[in-house]
C-alpha atoms as a PDB file:
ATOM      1  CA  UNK A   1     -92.371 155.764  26.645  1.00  0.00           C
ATOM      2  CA  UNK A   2     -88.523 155.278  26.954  1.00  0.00           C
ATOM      3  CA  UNK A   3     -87.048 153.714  23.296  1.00  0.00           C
ATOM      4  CA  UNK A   4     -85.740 150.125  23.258  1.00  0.00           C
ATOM      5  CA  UNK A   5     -82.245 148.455  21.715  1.00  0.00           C
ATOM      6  CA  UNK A   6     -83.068 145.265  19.643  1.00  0.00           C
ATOM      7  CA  UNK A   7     -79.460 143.387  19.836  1.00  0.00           C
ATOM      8  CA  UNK A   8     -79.239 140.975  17.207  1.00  0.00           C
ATOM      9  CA  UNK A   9     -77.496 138.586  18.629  1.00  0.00           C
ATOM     10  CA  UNK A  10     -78.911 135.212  16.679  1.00  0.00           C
ATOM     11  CA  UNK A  11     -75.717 134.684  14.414  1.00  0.00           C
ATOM     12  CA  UNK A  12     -72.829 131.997  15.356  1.00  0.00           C
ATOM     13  CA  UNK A  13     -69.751 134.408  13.892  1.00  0.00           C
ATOM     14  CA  UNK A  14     -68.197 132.010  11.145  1.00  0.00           C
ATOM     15  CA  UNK A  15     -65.202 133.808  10.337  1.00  0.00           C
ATOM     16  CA  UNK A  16     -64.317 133.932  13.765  1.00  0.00           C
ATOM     17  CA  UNK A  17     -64.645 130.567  14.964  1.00  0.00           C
ATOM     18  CA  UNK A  18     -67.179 130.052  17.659  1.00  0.00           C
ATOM     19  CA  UNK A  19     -70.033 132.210  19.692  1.00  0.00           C
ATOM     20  CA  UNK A  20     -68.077 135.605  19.575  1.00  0.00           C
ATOM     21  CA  UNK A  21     -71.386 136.826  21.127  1.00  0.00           C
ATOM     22  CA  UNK A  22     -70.562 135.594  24.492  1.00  0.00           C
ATOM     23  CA  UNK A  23     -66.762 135.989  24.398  1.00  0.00           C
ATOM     24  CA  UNK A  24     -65.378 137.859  27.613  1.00  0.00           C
ATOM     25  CA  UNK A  25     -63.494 140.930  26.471  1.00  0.00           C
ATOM     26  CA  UNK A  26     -63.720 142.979  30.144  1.00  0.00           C
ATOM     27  CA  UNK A  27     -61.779 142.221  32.963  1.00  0.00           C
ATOM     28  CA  UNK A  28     -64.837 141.161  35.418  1.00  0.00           C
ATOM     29  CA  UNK A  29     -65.640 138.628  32.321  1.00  0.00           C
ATOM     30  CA  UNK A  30     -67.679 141.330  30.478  1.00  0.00           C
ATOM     31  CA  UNK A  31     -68.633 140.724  26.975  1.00  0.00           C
ATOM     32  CA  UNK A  32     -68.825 143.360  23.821  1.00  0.00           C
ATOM     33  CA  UNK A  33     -72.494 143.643  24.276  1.00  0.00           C
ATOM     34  CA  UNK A  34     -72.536 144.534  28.249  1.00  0.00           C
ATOM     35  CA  UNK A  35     -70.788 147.637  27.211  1.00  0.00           C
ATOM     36  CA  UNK A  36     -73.207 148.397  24.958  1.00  0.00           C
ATOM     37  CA  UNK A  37     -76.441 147.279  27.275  1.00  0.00           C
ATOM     38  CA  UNK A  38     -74.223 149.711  30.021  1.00  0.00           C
ATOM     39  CA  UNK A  39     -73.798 152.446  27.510  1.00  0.00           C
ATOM     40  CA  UNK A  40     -77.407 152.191  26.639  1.00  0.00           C
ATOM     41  CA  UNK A  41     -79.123 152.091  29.774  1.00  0.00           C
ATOM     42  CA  UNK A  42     -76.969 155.561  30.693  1.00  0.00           C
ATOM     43  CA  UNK A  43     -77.871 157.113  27.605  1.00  0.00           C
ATOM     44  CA  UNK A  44     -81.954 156.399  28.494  1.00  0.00           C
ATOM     45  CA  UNK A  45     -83.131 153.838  26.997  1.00  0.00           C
ATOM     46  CA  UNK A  46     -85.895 151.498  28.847  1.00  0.00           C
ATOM     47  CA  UNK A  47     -85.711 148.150  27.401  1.00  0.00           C
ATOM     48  CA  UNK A  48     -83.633 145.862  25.755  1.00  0.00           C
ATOM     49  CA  UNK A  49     -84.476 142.470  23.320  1.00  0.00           C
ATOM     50  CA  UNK A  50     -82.541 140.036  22.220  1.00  0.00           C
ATOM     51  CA  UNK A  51     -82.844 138.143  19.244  1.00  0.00           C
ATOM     52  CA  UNK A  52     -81.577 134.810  19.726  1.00  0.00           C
ATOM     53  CA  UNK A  53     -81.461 130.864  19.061  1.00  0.00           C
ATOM     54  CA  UNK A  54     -82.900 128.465  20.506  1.00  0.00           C
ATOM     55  CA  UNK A  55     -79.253 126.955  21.435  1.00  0.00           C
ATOM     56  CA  UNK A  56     -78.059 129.968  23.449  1.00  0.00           C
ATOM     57  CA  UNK A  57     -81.367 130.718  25.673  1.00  0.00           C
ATOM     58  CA  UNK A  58     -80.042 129.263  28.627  1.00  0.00           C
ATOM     59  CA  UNK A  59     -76.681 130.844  27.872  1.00  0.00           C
ATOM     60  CA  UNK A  60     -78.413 134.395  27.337  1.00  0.00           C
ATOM     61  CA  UNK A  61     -80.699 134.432  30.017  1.00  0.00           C
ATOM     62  CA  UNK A  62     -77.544 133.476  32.824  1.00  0.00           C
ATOM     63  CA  UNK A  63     -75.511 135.996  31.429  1.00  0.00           C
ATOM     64  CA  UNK A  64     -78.008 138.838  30.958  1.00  0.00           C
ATOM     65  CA  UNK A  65     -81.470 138.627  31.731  1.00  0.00           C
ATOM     66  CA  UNK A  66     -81.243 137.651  35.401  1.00  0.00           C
ATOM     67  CA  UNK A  67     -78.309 140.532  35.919  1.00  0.00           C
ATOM     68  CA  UNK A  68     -79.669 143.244  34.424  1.00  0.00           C
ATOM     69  CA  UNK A  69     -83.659 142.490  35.979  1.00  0.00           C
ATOM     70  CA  UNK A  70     -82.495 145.560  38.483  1.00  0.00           C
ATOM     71  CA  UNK A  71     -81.502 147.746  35.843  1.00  0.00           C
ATOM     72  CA  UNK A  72     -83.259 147.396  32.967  1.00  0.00           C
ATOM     73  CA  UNK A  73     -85.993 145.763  31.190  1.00  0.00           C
ATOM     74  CA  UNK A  74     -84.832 142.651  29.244  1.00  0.00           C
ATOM     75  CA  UNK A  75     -86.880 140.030  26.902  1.00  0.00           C
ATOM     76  CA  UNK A  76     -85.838 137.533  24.024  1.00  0.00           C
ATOM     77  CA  UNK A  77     -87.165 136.710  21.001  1.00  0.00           C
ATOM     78  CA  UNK A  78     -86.171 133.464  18.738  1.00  0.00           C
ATOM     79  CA  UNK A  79     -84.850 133.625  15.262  1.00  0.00           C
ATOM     80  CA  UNK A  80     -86.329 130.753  13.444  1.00  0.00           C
ATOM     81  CA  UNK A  81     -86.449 129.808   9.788  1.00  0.00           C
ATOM     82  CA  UNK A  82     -90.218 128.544  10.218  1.00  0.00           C
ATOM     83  CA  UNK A  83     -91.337 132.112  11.201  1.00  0.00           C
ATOM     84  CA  UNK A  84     -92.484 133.207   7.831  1.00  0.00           C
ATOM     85  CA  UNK A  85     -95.618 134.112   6.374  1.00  0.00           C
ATOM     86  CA  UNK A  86     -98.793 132.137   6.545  1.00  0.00           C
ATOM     87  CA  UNK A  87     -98.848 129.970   2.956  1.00  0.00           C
ATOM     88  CA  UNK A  88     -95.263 130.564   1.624  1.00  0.00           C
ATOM     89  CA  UNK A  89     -93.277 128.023   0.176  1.00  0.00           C
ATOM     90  CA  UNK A  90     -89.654 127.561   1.091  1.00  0.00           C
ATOM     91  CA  UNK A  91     -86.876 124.821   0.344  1.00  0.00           C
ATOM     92  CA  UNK A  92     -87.018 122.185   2.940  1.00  0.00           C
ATOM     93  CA  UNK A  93     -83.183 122.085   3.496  1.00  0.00           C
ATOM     94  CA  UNK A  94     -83.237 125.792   4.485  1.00  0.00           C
ATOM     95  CA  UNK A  95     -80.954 125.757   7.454  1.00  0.00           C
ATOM     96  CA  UNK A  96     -79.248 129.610   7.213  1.00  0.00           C
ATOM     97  CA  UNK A  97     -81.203 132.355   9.003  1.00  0.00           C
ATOM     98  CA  UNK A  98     -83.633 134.576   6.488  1.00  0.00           C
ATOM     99  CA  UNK A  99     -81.212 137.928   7.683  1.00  0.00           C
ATOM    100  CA  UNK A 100     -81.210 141.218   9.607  1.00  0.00           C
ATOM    101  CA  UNK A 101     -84.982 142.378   8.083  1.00  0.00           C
ATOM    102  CA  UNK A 102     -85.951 139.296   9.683  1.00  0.00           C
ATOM    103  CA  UNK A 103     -84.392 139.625  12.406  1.00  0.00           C
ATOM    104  CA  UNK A 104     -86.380 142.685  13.249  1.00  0.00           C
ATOM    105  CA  UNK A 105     -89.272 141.516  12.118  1.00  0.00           C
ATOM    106  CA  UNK A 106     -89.807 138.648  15.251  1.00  0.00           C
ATOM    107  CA  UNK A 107     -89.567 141.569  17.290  1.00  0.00           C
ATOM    108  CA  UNK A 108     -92.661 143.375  16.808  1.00  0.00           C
ATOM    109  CA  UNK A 109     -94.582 141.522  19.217  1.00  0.00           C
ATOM    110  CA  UNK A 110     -91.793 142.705  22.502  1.00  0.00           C
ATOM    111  CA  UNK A 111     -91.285 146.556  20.802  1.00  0.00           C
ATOM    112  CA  UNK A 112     -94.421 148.968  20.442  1.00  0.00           C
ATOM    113  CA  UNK A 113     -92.422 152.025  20.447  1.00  0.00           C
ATOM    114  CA  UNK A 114     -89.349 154.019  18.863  1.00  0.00           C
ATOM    115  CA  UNK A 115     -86.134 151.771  19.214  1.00  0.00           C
ATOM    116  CA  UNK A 116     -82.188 151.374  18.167  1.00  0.00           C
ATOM    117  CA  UNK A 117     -81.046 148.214  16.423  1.00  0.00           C
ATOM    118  CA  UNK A 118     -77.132 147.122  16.823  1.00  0.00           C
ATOM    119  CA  UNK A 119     -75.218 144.338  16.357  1.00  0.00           C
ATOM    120  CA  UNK A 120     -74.299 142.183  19.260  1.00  0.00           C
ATOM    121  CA  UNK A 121     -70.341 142.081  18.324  1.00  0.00           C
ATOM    122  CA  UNK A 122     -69.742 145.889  17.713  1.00  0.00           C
ATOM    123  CA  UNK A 123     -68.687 148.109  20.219  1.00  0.00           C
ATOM    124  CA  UNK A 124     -70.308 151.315  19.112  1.00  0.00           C
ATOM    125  CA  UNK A 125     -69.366 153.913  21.922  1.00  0.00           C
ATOM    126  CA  UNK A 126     -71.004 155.759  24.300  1.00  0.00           C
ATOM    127  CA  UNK A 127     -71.264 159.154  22.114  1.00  0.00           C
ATOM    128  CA  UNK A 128     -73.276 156.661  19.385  1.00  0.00           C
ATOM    129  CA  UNK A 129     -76.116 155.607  21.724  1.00  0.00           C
ATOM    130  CA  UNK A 130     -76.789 159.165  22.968  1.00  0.00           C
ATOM    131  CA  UNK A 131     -77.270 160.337  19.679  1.00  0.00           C
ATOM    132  CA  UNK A 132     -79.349 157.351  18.739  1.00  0.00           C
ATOM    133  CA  UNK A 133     -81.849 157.916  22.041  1.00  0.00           C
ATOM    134  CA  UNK A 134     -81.872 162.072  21.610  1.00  0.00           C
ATOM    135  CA  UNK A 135     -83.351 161.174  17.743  1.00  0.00           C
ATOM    136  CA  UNK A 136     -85.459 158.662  18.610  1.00  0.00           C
ATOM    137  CA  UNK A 137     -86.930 160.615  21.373  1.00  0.00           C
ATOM    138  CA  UNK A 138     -86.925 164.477  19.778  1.00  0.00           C
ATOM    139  CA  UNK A 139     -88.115 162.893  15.676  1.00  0.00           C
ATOM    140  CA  UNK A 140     -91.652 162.954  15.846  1.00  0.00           C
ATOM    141  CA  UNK A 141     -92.000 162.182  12.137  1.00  0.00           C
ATOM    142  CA  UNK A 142     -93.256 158.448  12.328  1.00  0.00           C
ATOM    143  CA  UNK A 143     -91.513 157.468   9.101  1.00  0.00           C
ATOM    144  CA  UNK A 144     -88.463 158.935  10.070  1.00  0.00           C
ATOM    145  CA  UNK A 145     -85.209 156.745  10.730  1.00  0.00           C
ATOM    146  CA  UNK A 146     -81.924 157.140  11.533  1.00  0.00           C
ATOM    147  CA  UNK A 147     -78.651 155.372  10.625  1.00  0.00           C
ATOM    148  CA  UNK A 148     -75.448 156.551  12.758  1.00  0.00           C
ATOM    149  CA  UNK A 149     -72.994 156.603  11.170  1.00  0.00           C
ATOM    150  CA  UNK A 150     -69.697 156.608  11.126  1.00  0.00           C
ATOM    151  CA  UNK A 151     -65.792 156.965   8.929  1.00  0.00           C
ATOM    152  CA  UNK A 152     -64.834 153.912   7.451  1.00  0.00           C
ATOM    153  CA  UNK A 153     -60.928 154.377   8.615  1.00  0.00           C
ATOM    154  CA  UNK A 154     -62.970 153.902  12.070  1.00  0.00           C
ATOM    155  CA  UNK A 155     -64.145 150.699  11.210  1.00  0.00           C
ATOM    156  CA  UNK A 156     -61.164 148.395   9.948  1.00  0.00           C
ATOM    157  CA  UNK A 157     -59.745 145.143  11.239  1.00  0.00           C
ATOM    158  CA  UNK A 158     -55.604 145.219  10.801  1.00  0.00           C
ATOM    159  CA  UNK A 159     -56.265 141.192  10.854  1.00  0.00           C
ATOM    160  CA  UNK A 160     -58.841 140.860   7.813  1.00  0.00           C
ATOM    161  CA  UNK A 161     -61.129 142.157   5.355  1.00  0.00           C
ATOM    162  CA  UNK A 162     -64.229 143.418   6.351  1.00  0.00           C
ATOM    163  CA  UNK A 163     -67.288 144.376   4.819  1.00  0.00           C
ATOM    164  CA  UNK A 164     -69.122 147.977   4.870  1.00  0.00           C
ATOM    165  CA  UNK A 165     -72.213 149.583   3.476  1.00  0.00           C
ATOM    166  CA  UNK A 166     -71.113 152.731   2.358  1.00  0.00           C
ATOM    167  CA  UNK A 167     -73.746 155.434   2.614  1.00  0.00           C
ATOM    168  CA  UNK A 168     -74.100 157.982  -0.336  1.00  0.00           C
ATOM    169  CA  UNK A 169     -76.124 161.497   2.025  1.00  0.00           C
ATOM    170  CA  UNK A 170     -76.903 164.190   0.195  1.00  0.00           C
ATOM    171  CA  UNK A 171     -76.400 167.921   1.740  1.00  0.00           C
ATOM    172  CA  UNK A 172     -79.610 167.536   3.662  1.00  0.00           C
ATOM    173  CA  UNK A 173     -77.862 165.228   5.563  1.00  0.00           C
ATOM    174  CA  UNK A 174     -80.571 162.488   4.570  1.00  0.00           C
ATOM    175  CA  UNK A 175     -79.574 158.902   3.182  1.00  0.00           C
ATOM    176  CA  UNK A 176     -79.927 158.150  -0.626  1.00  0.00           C
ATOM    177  CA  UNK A 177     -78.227 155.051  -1.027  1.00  0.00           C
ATOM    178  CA  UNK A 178     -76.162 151.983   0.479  1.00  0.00           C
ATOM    179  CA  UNK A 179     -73.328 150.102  -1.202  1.00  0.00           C
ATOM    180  CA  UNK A 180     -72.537 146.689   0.296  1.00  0.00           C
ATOM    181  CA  UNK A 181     -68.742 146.998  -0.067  1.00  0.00           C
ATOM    182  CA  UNK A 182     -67.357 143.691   0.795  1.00  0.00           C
ATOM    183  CA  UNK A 183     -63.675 142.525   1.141  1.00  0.00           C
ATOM    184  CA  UNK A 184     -62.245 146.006   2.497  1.00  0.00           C
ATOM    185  CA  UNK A 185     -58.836 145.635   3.192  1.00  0.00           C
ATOM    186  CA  UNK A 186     -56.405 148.689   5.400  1.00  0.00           C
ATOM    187  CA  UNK A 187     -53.501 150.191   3.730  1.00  0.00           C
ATOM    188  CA  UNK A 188     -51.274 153.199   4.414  1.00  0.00           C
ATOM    189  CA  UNK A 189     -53.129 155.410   2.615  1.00  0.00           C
ATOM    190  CA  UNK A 190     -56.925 154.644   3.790  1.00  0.00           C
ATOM    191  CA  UNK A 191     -58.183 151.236   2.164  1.00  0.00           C
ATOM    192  CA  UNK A 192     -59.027 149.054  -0.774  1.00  0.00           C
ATOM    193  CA  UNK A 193     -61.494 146.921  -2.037  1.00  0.00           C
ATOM    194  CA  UNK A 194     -62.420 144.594  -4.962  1.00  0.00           C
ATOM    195  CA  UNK A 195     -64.166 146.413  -7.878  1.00  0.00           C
ATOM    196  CA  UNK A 196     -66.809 145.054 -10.248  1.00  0.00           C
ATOM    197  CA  UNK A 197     -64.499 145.812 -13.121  1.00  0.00           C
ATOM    198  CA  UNK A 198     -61.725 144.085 -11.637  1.00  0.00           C
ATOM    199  CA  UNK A 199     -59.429 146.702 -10.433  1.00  0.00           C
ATOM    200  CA  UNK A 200     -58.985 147.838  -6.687  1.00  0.00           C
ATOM    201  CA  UNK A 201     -61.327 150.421  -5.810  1.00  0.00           C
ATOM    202  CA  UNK A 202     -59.397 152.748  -3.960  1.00  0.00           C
ATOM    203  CA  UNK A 203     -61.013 154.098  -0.887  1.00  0.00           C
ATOM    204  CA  UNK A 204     -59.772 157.338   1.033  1.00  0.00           C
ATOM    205  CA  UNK A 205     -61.187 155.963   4.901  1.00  0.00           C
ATOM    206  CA  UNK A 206     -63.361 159.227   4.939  1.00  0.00           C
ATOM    207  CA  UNK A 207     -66.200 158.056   3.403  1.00  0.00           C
ATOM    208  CA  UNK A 208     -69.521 157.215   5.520  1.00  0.00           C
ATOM    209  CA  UNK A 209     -70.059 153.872   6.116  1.00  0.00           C
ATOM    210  CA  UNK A 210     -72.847 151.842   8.453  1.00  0.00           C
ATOM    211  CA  UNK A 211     -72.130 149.611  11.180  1.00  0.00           C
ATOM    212  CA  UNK A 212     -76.332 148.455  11.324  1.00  0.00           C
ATOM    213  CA  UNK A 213     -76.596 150.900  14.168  1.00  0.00           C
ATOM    214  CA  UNK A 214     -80.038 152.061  12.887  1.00  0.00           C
ATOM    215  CA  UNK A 215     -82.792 154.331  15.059  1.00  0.00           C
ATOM    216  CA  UNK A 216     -86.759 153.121  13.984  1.00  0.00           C
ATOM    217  CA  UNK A 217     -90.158 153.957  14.562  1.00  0.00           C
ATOM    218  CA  UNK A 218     -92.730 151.205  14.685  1.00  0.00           C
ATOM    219  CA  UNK A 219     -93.878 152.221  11.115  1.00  0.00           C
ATOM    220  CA  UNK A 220     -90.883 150.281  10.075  1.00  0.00           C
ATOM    221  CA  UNK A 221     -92.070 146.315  10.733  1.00  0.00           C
ATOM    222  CA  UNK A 222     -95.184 147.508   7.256  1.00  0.00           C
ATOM    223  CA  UNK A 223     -91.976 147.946   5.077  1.00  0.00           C
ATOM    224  CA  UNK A 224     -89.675 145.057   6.248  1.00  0.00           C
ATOM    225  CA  UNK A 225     -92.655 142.784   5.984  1.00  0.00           C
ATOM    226  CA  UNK A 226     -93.776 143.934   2.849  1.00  0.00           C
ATOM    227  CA  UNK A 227     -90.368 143.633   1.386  1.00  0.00           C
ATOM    228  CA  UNK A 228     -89.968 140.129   3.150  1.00  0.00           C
ATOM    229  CA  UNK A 229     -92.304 138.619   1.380  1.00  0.00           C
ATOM    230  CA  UNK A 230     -91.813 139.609  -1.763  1.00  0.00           C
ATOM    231  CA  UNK A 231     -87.853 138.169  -1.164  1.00  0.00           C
ATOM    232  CA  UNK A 232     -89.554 134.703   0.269  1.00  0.00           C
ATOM    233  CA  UNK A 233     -91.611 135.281  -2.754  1.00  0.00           C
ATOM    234  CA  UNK A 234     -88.585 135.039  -5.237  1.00  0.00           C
ATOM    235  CA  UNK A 235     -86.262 133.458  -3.181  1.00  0.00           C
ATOM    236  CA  UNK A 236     -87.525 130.893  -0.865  1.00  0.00           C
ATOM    237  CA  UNK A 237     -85.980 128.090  -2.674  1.00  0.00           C
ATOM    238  CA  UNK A 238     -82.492 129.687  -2.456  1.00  0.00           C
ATOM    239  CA  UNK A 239     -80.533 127.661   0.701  1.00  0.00           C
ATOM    240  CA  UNK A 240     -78.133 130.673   1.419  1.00  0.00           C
ATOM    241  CA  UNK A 241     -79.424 134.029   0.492  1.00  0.00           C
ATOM    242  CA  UNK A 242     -80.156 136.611   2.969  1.00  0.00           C
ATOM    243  CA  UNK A 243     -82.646 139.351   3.373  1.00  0.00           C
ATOM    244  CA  UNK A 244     -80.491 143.209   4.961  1.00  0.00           C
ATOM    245  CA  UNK A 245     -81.957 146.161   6.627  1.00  0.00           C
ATOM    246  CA  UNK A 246     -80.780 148.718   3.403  1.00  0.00           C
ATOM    247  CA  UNK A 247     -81.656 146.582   0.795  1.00  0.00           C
ATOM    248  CA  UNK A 248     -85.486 146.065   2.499  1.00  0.00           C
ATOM    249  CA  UNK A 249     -85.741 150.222   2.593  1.00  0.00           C
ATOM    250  CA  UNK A 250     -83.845 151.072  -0.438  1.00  0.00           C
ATOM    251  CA  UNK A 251     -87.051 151.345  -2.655  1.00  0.00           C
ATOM    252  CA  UNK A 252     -88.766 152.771   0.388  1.00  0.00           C
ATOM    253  CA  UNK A 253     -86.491 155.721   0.226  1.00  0.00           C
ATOM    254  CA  UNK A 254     -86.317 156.368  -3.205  1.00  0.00           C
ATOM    255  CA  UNK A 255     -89.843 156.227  -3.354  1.00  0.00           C
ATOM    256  CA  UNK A 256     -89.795 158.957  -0.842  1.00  0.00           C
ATOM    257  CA  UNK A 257     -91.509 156.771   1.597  1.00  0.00           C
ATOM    258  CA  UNK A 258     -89.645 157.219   4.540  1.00  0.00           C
ATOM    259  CA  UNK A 259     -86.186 159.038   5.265  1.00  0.00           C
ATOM    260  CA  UNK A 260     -83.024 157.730   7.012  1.00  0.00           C
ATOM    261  CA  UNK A 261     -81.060 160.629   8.572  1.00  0.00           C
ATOM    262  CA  UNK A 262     -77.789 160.048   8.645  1.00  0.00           C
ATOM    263  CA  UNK A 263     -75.908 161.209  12.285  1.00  0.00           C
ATOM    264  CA  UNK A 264     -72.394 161.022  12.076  1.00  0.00           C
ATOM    265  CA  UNK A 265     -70.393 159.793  15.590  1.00  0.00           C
ATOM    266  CA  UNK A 266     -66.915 160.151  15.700  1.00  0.00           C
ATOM    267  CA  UNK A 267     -66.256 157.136  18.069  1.00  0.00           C
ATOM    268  CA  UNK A 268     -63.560 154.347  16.699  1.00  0.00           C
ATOM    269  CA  UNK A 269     -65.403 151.029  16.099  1.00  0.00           C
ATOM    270  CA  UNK A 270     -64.138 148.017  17.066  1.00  0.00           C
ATOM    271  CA  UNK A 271     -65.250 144.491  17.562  1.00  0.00           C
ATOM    272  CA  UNK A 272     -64.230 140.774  16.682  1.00  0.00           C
ATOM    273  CA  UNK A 273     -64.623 139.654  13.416  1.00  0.00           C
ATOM    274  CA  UNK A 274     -61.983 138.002  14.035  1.00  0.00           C
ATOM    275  CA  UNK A 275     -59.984 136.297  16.269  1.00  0.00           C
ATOM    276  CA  UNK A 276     -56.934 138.189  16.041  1.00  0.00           C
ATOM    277  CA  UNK A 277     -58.768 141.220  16.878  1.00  0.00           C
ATOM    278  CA  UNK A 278     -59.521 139.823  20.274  1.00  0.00           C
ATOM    279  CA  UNK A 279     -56.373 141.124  22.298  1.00  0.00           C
ATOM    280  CA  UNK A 280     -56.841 144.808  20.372  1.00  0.00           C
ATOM    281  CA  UNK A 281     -60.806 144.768  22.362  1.00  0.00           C
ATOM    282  CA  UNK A 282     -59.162 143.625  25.817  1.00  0.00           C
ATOM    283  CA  UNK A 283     -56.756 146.279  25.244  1.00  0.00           C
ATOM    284  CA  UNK A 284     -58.949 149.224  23.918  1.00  0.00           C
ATOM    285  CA  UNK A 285     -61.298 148.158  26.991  1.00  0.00           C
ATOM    286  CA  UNK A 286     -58.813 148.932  29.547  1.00  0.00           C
ATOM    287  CA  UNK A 287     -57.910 151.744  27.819  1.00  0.00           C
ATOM    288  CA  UNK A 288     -61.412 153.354  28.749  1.00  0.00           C
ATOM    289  CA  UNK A 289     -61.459 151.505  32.268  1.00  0.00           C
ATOM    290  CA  UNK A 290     -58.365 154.107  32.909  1.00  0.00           C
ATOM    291  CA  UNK A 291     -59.862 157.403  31.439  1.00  0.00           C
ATOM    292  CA  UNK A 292     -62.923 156.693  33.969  1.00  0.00           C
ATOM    293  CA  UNK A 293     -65.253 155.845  30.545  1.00  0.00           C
ATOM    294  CA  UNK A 294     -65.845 152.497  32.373  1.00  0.00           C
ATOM    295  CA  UNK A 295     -65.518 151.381  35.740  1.00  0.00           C
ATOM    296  CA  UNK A 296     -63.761 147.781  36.489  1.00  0.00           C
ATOM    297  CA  UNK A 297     -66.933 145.899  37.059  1.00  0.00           C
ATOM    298  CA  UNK A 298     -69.957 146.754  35.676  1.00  0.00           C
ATOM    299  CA  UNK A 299     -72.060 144.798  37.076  1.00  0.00           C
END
């Protein structure tokens, strides 16, 4: 069975101002994530989900579902705060998505088998899904994942801060831990963030970072749930707080658990976080229109 590419595509994009989601960034009116649907379909994969709102269905299933019937197979799955465990108790005025462990988790109904998770606003390139599908279908090793990833100099916005897990692998290549780094800003000399003892941590742009392109095994929905409910547990009351994909494994792979390989890509990321960085994505699109990466019209 071909793997699948969950696209989580259920957040609104505050900093940017609207439904970046379904912003046109191609010249035939193409968003971010048809070049990632096109890039994945030619790598090999058989299916793709989205995980959605209520609010966009109609908007998702004119833009995607009915073009791509021919191509691909495409389904959608809702992101709601009332899918949580039978019995828990959470805060009433919840109104903020649970987060990306959730996320996958309302997705194990639509994906049985081996599958790629990305974000619906990242443009990943077309060397990053081919090394997603060849692990997912040459690892046998059903706790097994994969995170691709990638130099954080790759990764920057010149119109904002952004915010970056950066990976700690040790010489097997495997990953030992995550850092949320949040508020990264460019400079000359590679970039800076914030540090917890109130200097600038000074970054060098080498170091690995992940852009939640992540490569799982069905194995994976008996730690995010276990992990999920011990977070609804403790913080189900909270209005804001979120649940992420490393912080749901992190004890998983300390514990020895389950390993995340980490598969470097040398593609340039890019995407809009914000809404400066629009005209850069129209640009860098066209770019790869003219080297023959892309043709004008997908479909």
């Amino acid at each position: 069975m071909k793997p699948s590419i969950l696209v989580l595509a259920a957040g609104m994009g505050s900093r940017y101002g609207g439904n970046k989601q379904l912003d046109e960034v191609g010249p035939a009116g193409e968003t971010i994530i048809d070049y990632s649907i096109y890039d994945a379909i030619r790598a090999g994969f058989g299916k793709i989900v989205f995980v959605i709102r209520h609010d966009i269905e109609e908007q998702v299933k004119e833009r995607f579902v009915d073009k791509l019937k021919d191509k691909i197979e495409v389904e959608y799955v809702f992101q709601e705060i009332t899918d949580l465990p039978e019995g828990v108790k959470v805060s009433a005025e919840r109104s903020k998505p649970w987060g990306t462990s959730h996320a996958i988790l309302v997705a194990e109904d639509k994906i049985k088998e081996p599958f790629g998770v990305i974000n619906s606003d990242d443009y990943y390139g077309v060397e990053s899904f081919r090394i997603l599908y060849d692990f997912l279908t040459s690892d046998t090793d059903p706790n097994s994942y994969t995170i691709i990833g990638y130099k954080l100099g790759n990764t920057l916005s010149d119109h904002g801060t952004v915010n970056r897990g950066i990976c700690r692998v040790g010489d097997n290549g495997l990953l030992q831990d995550i850092v949320e780094t949040r508020q990264i800003q460019k400079t000359e000399t590679g970039a800076k963030a914030p540090g917890a003892d109130g200097n600038d941590l000074l970054l060098s742009g080498d170091e690995v970072v992940s852009m939640n392109l992540f490569g799982f095994k069905p194995s994976v929905y008996e730690y995010l749930g276990e992990e999920f409910r011990n977070f609804i547990d403790s913080k189900g009351m909270d209005l804001k707080s979120e649940l992420d994909i490393p912080t749901s494994l992190d004890k998983f792979v300390k514990n020895g658990d389950i390993k995340i390989n980490v598969l470097m890509s040398g593609e340039k990321w890019f995407g809009v976080t914000y809404r400066d960085d629009k005209p850069f994505v129209v640009e860098n699109i066209k770019k790869m229109i003219r080297r023959g990466i892309y043709p004008a019209r997908i479909y």
